[in-house]
N, C-alpha and C. Protein backbone atom coordinates (compact mmCIF):
# COMPACT_ATOMS: atom_id res chain seq x y z
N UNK A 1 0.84 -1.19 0.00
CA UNK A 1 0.00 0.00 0.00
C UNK A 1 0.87 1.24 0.00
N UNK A 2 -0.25 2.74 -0.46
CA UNK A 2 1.15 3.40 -0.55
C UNK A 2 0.09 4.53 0.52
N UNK A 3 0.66 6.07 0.43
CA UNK A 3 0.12 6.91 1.01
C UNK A 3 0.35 6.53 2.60
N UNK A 4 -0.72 7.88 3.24
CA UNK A 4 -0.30 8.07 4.15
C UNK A 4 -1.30 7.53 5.13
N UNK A 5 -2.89 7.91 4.30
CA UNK A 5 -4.00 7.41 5.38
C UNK A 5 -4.21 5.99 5.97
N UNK A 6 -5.03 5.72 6.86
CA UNK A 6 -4.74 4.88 7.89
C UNK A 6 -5.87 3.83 7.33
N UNK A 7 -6.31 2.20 7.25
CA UNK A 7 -7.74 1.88 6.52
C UNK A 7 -9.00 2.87 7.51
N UNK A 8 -9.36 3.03 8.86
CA UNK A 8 -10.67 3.98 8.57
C UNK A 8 -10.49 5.14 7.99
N UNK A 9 -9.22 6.07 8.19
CA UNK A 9 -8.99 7.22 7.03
C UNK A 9 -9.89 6.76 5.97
N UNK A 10 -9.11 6.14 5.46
CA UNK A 10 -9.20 5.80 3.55
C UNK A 10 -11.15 5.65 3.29
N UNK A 11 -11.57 4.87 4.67
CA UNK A 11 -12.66 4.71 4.75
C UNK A 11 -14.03 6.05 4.45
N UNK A 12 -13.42 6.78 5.71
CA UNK A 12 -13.74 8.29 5.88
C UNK A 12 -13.85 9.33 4.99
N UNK A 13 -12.66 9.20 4.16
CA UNK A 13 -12.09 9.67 2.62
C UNK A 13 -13.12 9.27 1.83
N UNK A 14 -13.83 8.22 1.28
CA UNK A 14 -14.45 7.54 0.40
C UNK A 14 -16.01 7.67 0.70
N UNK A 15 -16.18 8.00 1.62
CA UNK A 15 -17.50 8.51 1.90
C UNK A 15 -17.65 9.86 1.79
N UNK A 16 -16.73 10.74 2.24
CA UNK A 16 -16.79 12.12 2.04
C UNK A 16 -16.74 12.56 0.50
N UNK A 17 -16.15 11.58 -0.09
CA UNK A 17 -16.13 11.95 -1.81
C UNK A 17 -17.70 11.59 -2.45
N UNK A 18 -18.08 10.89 -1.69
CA UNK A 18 -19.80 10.15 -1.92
C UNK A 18 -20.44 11.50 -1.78
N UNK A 19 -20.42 12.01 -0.06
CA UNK A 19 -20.49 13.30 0.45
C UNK A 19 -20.94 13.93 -0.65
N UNK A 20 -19.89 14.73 -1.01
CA UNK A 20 -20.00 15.24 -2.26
C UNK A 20 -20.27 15.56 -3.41
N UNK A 21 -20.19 14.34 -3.79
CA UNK A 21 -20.68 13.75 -5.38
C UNK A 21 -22.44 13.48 -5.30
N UNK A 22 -22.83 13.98 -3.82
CA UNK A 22 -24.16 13.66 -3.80
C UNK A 22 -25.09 14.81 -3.26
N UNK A 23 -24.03 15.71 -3.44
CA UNK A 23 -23.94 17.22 -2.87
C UNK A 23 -24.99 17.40 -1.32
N UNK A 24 -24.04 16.55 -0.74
CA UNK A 24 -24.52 16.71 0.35
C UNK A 24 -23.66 18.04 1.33
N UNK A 25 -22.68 17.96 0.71
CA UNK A 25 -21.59 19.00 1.12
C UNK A 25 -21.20 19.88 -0.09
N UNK A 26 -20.92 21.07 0.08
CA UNK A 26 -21.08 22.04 -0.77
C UNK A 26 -19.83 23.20 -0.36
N UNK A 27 -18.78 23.13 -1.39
CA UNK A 27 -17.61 23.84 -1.15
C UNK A 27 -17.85 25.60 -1.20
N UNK A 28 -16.67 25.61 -0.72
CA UNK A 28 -16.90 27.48 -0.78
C UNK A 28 -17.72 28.15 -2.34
N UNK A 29 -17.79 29.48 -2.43
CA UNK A 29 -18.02 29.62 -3.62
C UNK A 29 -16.69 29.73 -4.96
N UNK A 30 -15.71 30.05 -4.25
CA UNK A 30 -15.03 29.87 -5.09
C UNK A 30 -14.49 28.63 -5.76
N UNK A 31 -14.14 27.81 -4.62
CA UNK A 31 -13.93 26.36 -5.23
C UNK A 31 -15.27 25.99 -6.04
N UNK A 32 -16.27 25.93 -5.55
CA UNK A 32 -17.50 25.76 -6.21
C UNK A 32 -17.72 26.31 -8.08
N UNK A 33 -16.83 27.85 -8.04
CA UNK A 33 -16.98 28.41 -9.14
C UNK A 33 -15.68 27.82 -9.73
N UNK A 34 -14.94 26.84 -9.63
CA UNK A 34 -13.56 26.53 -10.16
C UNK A 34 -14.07 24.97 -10.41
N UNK A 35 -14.38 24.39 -9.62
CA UNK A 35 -14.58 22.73 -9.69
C UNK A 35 -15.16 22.01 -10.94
N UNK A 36 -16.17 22.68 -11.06
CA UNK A 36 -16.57 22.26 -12.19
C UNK A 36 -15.80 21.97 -13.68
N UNK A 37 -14.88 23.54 -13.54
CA UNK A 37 -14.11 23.32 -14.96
C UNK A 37 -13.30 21.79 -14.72
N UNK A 38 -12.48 21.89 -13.44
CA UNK A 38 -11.17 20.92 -13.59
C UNK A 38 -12.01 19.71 -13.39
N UNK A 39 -13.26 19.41 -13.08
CA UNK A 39 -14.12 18.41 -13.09
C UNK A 39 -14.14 17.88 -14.05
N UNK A 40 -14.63 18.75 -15.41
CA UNK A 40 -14.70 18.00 -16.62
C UNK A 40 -13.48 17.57 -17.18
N UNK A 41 -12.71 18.28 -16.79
CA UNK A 41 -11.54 17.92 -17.45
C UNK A 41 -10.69 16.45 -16.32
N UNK A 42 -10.98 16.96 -15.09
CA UNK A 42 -10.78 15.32 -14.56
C UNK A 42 -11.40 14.07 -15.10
N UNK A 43 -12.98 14.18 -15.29
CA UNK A 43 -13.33 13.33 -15.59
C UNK A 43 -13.15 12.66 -17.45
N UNK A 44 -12.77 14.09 -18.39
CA UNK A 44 -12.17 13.42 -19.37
C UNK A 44 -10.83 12.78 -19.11
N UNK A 45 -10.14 12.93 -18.53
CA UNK A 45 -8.68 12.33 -18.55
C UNK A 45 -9.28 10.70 -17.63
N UNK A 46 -10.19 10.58 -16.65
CA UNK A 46 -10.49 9.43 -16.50
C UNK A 46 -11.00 8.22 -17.77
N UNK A 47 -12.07 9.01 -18.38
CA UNK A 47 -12.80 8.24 -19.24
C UNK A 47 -11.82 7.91 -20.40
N UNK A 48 -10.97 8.92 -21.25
CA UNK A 48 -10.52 8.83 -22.21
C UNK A 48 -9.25 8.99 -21.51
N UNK A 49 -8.55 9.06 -21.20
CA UNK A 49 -6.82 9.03 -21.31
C UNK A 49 -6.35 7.51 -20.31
N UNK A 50 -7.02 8.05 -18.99
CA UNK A 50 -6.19 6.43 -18.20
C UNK A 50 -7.60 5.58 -18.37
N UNK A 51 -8.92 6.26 -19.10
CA UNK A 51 -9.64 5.01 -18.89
C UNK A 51 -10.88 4.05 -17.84
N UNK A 52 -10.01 4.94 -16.99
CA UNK A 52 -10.73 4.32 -15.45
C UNK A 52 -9.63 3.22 -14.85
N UNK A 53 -8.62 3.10 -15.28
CA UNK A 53 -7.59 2.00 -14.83
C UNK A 53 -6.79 2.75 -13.43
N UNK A 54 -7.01 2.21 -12.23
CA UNK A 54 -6.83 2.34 -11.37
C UNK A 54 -5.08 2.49 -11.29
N UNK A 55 -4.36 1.60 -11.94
CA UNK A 55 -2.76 1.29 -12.16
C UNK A 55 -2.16 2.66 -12.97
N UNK A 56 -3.38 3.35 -13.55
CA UNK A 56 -2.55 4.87 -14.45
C UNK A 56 -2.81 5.61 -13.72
N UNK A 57 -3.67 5.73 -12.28
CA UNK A 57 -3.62 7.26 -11.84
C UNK A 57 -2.80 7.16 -10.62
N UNK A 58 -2.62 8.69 -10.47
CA UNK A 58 -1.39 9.09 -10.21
C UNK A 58 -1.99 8.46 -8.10
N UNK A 59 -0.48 8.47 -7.61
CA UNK A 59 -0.67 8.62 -6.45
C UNK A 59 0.01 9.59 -5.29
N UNK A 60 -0.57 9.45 -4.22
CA UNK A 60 0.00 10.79 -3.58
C UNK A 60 -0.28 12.19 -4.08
N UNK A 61 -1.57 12.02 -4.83
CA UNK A 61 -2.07 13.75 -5.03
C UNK A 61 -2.58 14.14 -4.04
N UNK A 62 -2.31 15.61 -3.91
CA UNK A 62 -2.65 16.48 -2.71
C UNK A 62 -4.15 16.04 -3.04
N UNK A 63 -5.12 16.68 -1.87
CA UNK A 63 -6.60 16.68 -2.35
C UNK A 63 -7.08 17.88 -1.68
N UNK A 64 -8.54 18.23 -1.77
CA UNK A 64 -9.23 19.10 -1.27
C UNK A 64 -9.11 18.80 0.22
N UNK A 65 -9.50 20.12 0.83
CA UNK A 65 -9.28 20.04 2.61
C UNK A 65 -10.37 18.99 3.04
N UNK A 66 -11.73 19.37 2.49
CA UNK A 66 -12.61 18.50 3.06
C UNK A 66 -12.34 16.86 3.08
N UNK A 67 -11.62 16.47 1.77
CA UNK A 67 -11.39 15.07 1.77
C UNK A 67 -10.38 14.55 1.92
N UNK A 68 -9.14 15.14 2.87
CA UNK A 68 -8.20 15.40 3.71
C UNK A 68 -8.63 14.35 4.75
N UNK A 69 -8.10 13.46 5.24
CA UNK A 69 -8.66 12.66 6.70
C UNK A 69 -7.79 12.38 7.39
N UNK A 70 -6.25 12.25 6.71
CA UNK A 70 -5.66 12.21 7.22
C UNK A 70 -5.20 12.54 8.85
N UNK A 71 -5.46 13.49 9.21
CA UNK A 71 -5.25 13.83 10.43
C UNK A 71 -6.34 13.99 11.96
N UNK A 72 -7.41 13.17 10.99
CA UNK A 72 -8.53 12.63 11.92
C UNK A 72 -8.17 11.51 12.46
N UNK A 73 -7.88 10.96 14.07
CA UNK A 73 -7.64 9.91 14.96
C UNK A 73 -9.53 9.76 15.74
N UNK A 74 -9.23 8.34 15.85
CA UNK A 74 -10.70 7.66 16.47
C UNK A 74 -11.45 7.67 15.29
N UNK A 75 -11.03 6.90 14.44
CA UNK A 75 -12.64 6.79 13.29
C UNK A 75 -12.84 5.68 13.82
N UNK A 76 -14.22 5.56 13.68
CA UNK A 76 -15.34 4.39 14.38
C UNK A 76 -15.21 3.38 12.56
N UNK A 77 -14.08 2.65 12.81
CA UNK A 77 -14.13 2.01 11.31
C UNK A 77 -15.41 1.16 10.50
N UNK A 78 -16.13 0.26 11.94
CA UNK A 78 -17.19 -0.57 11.63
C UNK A 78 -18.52 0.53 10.92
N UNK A 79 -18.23 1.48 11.60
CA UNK A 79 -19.65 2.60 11.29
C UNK A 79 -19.16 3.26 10.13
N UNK A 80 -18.23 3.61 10.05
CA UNK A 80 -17.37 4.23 8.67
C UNK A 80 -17.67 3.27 7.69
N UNK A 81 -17.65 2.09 7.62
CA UNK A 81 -17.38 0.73 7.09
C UNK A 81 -19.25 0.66 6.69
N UNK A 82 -20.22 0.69 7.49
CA UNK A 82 -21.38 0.57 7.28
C UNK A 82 -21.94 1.64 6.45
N UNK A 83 -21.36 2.98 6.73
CA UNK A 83 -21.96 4.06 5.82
C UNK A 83 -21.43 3.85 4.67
N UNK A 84 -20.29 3.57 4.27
CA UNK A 84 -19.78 3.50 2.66
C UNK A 84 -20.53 2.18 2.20
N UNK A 85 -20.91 1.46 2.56
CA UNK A 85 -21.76 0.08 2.45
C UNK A 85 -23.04 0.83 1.43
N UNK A 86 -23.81 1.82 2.59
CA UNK A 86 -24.69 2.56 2.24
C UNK A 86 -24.81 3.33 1.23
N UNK A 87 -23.82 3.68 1.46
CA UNK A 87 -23.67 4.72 -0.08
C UNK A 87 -23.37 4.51 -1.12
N UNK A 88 -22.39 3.42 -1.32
CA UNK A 88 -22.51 2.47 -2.58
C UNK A 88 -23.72 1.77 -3.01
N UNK A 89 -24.98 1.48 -2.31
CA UNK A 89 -25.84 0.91 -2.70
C UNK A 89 -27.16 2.31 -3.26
N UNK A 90 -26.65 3.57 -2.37
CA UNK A 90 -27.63 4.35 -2.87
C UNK A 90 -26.61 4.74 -4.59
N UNK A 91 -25.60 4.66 -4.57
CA UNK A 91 -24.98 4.55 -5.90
C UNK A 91 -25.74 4.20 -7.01
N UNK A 92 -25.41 2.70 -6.59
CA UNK A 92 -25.71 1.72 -7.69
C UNK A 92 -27.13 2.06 -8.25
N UNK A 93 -28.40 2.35 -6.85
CA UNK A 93 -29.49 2.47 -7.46
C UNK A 93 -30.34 3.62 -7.70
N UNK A 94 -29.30 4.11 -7.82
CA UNK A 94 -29.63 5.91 -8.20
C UNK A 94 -30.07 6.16 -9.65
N UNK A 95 -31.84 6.62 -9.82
CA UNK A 95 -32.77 6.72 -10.99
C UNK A 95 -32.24 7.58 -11.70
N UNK A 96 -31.92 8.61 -11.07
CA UNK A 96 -32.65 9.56 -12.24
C UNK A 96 -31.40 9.91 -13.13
N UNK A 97 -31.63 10.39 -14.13
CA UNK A 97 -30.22 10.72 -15.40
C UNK A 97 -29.44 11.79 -15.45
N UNK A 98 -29.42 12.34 -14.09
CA UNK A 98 -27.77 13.31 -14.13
C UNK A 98 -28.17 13.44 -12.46
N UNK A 99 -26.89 13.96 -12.62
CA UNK A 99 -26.73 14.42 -10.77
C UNK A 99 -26.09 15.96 -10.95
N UNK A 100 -25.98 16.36 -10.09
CA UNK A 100 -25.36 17.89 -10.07
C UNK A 100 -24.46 18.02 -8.59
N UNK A 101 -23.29 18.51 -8.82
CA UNK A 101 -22.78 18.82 -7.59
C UNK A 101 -21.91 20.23 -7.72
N UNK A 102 -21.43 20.19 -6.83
CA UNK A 102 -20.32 21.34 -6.84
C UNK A 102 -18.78 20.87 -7.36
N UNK A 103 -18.72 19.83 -7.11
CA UNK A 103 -17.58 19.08 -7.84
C UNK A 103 -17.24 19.07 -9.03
N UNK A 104 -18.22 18.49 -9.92
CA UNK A 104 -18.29 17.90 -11.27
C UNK A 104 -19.44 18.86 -11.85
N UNK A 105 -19.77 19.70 -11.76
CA UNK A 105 -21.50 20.36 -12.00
C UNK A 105 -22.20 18.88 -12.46
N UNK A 106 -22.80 19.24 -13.29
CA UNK A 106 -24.21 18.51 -14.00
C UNK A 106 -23.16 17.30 -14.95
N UNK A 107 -23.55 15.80 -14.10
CA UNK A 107 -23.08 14.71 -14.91
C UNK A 107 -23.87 13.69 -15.24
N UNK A 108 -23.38 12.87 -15.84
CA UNK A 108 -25.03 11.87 -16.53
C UNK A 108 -24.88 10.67 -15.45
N UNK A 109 -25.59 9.83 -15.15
CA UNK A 109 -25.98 8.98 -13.88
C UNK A 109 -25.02 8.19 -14.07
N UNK A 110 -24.62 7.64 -15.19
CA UNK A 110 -23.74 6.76 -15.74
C UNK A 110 -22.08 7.10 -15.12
N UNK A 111 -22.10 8.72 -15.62
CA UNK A 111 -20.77 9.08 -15.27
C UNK A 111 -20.64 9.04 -14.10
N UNK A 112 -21.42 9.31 -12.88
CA UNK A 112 -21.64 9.22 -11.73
C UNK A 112 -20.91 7.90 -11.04
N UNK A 113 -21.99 7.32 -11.74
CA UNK A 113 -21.63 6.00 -11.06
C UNK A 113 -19.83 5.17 -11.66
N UNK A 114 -19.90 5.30 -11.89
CA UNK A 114 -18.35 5.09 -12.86
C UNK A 114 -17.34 5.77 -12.38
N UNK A 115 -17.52 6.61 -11.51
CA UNK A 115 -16.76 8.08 -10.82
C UNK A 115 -16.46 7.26 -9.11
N UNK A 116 -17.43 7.28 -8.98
CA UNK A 116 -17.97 6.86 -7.35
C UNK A 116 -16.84 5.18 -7.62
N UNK A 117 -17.47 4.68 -8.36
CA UNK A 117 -16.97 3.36 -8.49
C UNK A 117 -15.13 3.05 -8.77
N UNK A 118 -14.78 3.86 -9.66
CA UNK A 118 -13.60 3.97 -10.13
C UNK A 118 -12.65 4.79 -8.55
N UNK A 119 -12.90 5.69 -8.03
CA UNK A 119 -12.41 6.23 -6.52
C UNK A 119 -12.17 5.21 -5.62
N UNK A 120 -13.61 4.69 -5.07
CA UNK A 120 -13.63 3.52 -4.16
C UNK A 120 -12.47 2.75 -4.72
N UNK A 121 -12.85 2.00 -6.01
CA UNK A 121 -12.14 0.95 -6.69
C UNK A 121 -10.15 1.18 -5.90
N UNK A 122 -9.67 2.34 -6.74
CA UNK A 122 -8.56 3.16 -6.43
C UNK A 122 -8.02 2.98 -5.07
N UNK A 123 -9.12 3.06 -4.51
CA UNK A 123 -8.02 3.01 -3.26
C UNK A 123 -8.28 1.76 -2.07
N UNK A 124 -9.41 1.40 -2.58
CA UNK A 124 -9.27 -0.64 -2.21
C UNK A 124 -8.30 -1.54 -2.76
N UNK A 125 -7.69 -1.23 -3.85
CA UNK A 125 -6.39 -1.42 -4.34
C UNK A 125 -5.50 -0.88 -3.66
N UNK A 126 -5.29 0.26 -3.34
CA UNK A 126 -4.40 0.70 -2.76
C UNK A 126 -3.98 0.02 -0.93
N UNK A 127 -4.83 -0.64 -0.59
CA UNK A 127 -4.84 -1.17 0.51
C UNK A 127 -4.66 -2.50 0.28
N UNK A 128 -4.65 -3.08 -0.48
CA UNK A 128 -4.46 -4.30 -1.33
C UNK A 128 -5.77 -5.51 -0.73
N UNK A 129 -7.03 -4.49 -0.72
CA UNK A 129 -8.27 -5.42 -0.12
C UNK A 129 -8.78 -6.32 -2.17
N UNK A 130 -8.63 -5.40 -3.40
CA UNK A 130 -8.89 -6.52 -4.22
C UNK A 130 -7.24 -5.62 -4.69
């Protein structure tokens, strides 16, 4: 494994990106007025350049403060562990055909889920759980 976070970190991390992507949390306005661009352009370099292949993206990128966990001690891992459970399943069965956040603005359900999935994926590898 590489990095720095701890497994409930990584845990904590992966829900807060859910957080997000489900705009449950909502960045300043400026990040808010910036995210979107490097969004699309994150998410083209996922789809079309590495693909979604977990082995081409980079590691040890800085990240946003909010999804920073690093320096959170006492995560309740089993409950950490149960909410990402949760949120992958409201993932998977999520209707309707775009989502909107402050992250990514306005993406199609598909991309969503492929986003959410490809993150998690990333760093369950990185812990060497698959």
């Amino acid at each position: 494994n590489w990095g720095k976070m701890s497994c409930p970190q990584m845990v904590k991390h992966c829900n807060r990106f859910i957080q997000v992507y489900t705009n449950e949390v909502k960045f300043k306005p400026l990040v808010s007025l910036l995210s979107p661009i490097f969004g699309r352009l994150h998410i083209f370099w996922l789809t079309h350049i590495i693909r979604y292949n977990v082995n081409k993206y980079f590691r040890n990128l800085p990240t946003l403060r909010y999804f920073n966990t690093y320096g959170i001690t006492n995560i309740d891992f089993v409950s950490e562990k149960e909410e990402l459970i949760n949120r992958i399943k409201f993932v998977i069965d999520y209707k309707k055909d775009y989502i909107r956040n402050t992250f990514h603005g306005r993406v199609k359900s598909k991309t969503f889920k492929d986003v959410v999935e490809f993150h998690t994926r990333y760093h369950l590898v990185q812990f060497g759980v698959i």
